[in-house]
N, C-alpha and C. Protein backbone atom coordinates (compact mmCIF):
# COMPACT_ATOMS: atom_id res chain seq x y z
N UNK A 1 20.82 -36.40 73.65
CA UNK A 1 20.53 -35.11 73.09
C UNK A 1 20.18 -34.15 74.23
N UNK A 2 20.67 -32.86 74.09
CA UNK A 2 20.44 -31.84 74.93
C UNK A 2 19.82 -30.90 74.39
N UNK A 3 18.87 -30.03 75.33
CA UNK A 3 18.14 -29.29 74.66
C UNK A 3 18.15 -27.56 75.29
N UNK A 4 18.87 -26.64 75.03
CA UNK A 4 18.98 -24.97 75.17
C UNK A 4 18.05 -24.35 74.70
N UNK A 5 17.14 -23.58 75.46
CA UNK A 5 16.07 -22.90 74.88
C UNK A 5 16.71 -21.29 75.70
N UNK A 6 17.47 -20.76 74.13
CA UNK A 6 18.01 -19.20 74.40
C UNK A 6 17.12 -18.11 75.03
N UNK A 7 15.59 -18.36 74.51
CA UNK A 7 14.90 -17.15 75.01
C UNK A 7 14.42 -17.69 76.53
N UNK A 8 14.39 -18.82 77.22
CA UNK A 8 13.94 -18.87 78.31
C UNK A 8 14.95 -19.25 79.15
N UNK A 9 16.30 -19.50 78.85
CA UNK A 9 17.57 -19.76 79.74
C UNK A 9 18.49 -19.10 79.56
N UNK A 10 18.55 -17.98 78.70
CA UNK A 10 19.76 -17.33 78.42
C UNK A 10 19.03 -15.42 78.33
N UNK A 11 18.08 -15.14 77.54
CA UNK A 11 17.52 -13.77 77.30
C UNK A 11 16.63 -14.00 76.43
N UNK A 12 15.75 -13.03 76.23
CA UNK A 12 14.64 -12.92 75.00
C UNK A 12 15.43 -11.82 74.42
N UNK A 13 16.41 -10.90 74.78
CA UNK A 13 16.96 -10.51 74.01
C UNK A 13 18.90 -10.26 73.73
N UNK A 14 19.03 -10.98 73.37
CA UNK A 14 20.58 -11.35 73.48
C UNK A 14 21.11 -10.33 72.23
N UNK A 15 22.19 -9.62 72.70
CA UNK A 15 22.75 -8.24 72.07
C UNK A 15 23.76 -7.74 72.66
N UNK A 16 25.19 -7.93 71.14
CA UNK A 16 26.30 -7.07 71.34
C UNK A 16 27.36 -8.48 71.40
N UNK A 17 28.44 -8.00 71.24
CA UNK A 17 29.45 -8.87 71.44
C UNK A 17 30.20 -9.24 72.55
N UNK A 18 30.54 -7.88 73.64
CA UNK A 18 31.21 -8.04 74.35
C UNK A 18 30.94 -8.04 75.66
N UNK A 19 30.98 -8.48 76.92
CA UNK A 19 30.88 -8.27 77.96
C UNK A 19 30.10 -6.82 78.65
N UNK A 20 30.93 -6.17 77.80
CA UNK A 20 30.48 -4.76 78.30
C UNK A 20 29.14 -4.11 77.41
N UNK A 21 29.41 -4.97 76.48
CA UNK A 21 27.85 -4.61 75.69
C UNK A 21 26.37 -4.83 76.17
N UNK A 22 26.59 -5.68 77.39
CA UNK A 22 25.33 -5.26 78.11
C UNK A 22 25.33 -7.04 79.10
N UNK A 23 24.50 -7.29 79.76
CA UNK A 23 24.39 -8.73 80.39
C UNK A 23 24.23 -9.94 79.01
N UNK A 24 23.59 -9.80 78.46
CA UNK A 24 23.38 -10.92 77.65
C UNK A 24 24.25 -11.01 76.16
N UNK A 25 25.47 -10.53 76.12
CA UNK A 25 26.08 -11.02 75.08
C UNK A 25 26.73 -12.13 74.56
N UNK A 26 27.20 -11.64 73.33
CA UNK A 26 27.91 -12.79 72.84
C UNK A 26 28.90 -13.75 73.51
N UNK A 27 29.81 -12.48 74.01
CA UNK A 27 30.95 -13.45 74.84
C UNK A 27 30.45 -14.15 75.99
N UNK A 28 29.69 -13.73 76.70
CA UNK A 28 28.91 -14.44 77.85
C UNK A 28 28.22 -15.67 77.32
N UNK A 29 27.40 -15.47 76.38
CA UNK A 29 26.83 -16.60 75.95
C UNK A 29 28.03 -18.54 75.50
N UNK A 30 28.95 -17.35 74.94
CA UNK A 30 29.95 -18.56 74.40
C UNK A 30 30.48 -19.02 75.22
N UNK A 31 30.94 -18.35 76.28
CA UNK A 31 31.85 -18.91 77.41
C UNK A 31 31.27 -19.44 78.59
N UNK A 32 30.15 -18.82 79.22
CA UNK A 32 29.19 -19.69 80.59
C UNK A 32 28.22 -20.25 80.15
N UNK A 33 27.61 -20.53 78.32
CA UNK A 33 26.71 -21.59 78.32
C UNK A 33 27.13 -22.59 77.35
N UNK A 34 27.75 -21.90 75.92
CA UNK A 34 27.52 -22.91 74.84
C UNK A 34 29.16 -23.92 75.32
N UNK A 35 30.26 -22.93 75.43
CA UNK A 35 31.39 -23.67 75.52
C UNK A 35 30.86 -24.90 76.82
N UNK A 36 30.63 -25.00 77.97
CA UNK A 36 30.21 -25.56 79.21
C UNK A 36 28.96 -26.71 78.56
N UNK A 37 28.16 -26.30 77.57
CA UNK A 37 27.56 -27.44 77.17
C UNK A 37 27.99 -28.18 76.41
N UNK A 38 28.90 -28.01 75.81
CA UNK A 38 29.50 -28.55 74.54
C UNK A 38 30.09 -29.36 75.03
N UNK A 39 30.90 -29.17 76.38
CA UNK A 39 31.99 -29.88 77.11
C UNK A 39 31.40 -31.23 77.42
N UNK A 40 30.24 -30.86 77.95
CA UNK A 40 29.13 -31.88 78.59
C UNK A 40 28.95 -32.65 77.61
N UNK A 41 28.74 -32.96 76.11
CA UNK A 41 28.17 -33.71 75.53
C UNK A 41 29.22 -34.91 75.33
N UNK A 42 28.31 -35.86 75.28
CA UNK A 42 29.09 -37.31 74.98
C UNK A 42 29.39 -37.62 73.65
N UNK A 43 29.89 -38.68 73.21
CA UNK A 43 30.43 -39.08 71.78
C UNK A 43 29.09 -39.18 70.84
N UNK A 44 28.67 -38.45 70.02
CA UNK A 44 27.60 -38.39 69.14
C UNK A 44 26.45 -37.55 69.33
N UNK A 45 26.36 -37.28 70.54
CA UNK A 45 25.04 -36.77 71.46
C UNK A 45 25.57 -35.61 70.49
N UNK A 46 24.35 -34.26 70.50
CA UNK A 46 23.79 -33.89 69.83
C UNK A 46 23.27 -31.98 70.87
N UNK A 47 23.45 -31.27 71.04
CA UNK A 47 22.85 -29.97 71.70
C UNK A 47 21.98 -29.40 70.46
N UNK A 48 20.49 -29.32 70.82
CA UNK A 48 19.81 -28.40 70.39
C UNK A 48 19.57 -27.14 70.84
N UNK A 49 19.72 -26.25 69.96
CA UNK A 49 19.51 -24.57 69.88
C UNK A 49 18.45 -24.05 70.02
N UNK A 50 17.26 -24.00 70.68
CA UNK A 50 16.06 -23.80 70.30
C UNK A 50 16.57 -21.74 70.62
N UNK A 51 15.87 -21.57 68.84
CA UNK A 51 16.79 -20.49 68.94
C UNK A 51 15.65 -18.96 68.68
N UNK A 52 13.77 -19.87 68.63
CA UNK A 52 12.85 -18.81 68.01
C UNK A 52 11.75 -18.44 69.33
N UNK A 53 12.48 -19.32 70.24
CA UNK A 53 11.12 -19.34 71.46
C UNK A 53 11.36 -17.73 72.35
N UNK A 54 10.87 -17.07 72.41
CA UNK A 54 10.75 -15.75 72.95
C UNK A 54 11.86 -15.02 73.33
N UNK A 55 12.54 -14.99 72.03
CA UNK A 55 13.68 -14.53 71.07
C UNK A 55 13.01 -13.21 70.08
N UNK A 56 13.40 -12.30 69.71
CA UNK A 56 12.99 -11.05 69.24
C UNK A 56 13.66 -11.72 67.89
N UNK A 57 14.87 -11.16 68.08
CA UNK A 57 15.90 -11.41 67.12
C UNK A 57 17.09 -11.33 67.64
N UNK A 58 18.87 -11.32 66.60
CA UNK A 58 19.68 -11.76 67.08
C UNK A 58 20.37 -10.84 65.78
N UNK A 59 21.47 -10.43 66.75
CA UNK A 59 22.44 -9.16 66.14
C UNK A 59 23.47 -10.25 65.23
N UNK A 60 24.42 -9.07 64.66
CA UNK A 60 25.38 -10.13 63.54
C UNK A 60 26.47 -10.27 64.79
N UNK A 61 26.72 -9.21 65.49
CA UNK A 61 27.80 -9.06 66.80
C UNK A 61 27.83 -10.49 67.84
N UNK A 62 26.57 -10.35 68.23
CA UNK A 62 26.46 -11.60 68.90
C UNK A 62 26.63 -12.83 68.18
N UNK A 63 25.85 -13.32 67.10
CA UNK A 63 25.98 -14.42 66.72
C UNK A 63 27.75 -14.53 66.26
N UNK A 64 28.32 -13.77 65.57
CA UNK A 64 29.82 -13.87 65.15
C UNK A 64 30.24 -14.08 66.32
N UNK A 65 30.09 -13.50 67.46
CA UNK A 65 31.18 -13.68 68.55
C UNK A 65 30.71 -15.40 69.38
N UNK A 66 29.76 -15.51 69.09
CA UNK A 66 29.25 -16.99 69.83
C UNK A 66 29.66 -18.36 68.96
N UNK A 67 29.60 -17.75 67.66
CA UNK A 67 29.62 -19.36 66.86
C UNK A 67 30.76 -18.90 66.14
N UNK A 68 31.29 -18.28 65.78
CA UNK A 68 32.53 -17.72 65.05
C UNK A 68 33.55 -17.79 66.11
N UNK A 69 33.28 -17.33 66.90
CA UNK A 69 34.32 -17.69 68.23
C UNK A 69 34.61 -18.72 68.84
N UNK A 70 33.89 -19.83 68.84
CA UNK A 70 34.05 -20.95 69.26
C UNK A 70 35.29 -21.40 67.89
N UNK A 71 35.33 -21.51 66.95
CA UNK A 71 36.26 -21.74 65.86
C UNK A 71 37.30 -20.99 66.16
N UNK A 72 37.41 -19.50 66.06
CA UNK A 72 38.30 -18.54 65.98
C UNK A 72 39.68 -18.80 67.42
N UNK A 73 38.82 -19.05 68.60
CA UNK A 73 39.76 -19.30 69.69
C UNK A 73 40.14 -20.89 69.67
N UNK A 74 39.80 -21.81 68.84
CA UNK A 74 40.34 -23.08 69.24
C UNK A 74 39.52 -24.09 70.22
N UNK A 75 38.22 -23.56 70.23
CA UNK A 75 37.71 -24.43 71.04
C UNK A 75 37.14 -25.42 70.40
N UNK A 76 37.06 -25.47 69.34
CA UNK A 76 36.61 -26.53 68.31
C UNK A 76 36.36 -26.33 67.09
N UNK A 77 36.65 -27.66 66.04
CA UNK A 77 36.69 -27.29 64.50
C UNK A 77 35.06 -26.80 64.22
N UNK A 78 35.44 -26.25 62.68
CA UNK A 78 33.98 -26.11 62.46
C UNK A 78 33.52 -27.53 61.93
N UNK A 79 34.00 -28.27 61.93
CA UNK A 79 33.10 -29.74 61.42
C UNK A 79 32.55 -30.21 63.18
N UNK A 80 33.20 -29.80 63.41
CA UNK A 80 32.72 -30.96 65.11
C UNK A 80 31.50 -29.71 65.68
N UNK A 81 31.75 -28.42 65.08
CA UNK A 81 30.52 -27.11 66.02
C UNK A 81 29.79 -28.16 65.17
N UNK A 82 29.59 -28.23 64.00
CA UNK A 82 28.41 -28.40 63.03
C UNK A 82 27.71 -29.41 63.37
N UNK A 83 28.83 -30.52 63.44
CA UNK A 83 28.30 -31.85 64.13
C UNK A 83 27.46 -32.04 65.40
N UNK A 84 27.59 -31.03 66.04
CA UNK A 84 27.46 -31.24 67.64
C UNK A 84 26.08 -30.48 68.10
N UNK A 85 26.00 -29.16 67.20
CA UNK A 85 24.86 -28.27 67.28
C UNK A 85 24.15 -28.32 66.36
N UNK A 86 22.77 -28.21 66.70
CA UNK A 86 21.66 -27.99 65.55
C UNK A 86 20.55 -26.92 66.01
N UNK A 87 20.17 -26.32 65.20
CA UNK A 87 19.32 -25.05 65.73
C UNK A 87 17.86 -26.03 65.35
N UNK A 88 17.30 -24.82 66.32
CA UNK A 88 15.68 -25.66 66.46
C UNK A 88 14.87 -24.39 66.35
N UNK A 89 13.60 -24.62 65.54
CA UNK A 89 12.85 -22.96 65.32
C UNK A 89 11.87 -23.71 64.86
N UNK A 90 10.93 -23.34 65.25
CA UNK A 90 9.29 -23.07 63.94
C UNK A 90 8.83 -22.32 63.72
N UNK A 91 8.93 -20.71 63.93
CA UNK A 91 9.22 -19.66 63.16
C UNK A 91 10.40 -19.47 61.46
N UNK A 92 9.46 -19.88 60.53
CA UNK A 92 10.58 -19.98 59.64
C UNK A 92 11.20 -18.45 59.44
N UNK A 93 11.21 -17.62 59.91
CA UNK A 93 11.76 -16.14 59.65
C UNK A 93 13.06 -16.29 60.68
N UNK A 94 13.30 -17.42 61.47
CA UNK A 94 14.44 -17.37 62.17
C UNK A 94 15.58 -18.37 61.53
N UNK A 95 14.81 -18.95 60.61
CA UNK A 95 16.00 -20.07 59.63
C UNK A 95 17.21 -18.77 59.10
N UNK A 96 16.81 -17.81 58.86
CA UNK A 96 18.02 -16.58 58.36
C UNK A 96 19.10 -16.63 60.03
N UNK A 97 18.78 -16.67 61.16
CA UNK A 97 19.32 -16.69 61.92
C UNK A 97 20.10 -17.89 62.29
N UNK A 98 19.85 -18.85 61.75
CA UNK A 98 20.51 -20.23 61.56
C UNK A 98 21.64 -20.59 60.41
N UNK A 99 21.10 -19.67 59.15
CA UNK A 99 22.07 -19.69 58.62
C UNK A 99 23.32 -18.50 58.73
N UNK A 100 22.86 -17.64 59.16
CA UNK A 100 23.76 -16.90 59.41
C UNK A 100 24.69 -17.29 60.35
N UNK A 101 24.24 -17.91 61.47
CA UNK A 101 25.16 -18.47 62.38
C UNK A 101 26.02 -19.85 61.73
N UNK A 102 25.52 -20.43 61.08
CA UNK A 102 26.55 -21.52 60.29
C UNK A 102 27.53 -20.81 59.31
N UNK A 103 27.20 -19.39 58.35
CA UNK A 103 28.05 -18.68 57.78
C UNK A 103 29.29 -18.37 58.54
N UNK A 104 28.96 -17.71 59.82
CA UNK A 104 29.94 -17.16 60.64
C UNK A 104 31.05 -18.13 61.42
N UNK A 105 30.39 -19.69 61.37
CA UNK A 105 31.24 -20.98 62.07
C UNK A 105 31.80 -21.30 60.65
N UNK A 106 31.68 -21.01 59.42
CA UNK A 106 32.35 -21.41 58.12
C UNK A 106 33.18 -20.66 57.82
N UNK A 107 33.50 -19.26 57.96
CA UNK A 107 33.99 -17.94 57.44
C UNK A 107 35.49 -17.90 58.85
N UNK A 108 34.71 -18.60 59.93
CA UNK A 108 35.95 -18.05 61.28
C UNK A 108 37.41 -19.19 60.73
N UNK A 109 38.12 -18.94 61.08
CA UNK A 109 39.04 -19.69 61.01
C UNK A 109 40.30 -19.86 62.72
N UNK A 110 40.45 -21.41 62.36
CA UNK A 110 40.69 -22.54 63.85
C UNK A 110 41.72 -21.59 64.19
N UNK A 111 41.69 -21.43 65.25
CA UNK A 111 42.79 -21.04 66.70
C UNK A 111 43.37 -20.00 66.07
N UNK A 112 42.63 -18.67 65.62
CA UNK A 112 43.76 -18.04 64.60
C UNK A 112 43.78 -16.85 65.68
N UNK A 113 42.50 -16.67 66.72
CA UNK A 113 43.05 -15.59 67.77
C UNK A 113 42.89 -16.20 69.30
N UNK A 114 44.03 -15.79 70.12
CA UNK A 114 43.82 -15.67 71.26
C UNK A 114 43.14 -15.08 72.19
N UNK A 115 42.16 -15.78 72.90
CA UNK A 115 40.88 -15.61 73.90
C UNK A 115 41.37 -14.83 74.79
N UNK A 116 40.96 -12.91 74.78
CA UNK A 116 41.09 -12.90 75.96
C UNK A 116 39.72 -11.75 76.42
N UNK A 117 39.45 -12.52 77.76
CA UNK A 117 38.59 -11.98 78.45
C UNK A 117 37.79 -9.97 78.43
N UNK A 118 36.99 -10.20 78.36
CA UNK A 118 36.62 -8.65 78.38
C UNK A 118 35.97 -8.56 79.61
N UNK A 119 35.66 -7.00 80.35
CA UNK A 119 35.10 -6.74 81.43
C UNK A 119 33.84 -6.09 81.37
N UNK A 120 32.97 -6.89 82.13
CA UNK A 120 31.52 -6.14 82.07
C UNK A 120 30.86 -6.43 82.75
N UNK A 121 29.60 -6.62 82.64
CA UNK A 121 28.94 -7.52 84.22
C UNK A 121 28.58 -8.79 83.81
């Protein structure tokens, strides 16, 4: 099991979808942390989300483009995201942020767009 804590390895405030939407977006997030950890995990192992630790909150932009995107470009089904990730919180006001992000990995559909890069910092 692996363990990602978003507000202390990634931003306390993660916002926007695209590259250019500022340092800590969506596409950044999907492509230099979650895709790269995902890769890493072994047969069953398990990545936790710790997704409430000094985290504000979390846009619909970002989360669609991070967990919806991982489906949408083909990087994996939504049974194997589901399988593979689990969000972690004890703030229960961030469980809406958990499910919303499983809505958006249920709603995307497999390899239906082609990944391409945006420019930003």
């Amino acid at each position: 099991m692996k363990t990602f804590n978003i507000g202390r390895e990634f931003s306390g405030d993660p916002a926007g979808r695209y590259r250019s939407d500022g340092g800590f977006n969506g596409e950044r997030f999907r492509e230099d942390v979650l895709r790269p950890l995902i890769s890493q995990l072994k047969d069953n192992e398990k990545l936790i989300l710790v997704i409430d630790d000094d985290v504000e909150s979390y846009g619909s932009s970002f989360l669609t483009e991070v967990f919806g995107g991982m489906v949408k470009y083909g990087y994996i089904t939504k049974l194997s995201l589901l399988d593979k990730v689990e969000f972690s919180f004890t703030d229960p006001d961030y469980e809406f942020y958990k499910n919303k992000a499983i809505q958006y990995i249920n709603e995307a559909k497999f390899n239906s767009v082609q990944y391409i890069a945006t420019k930003g910092p």
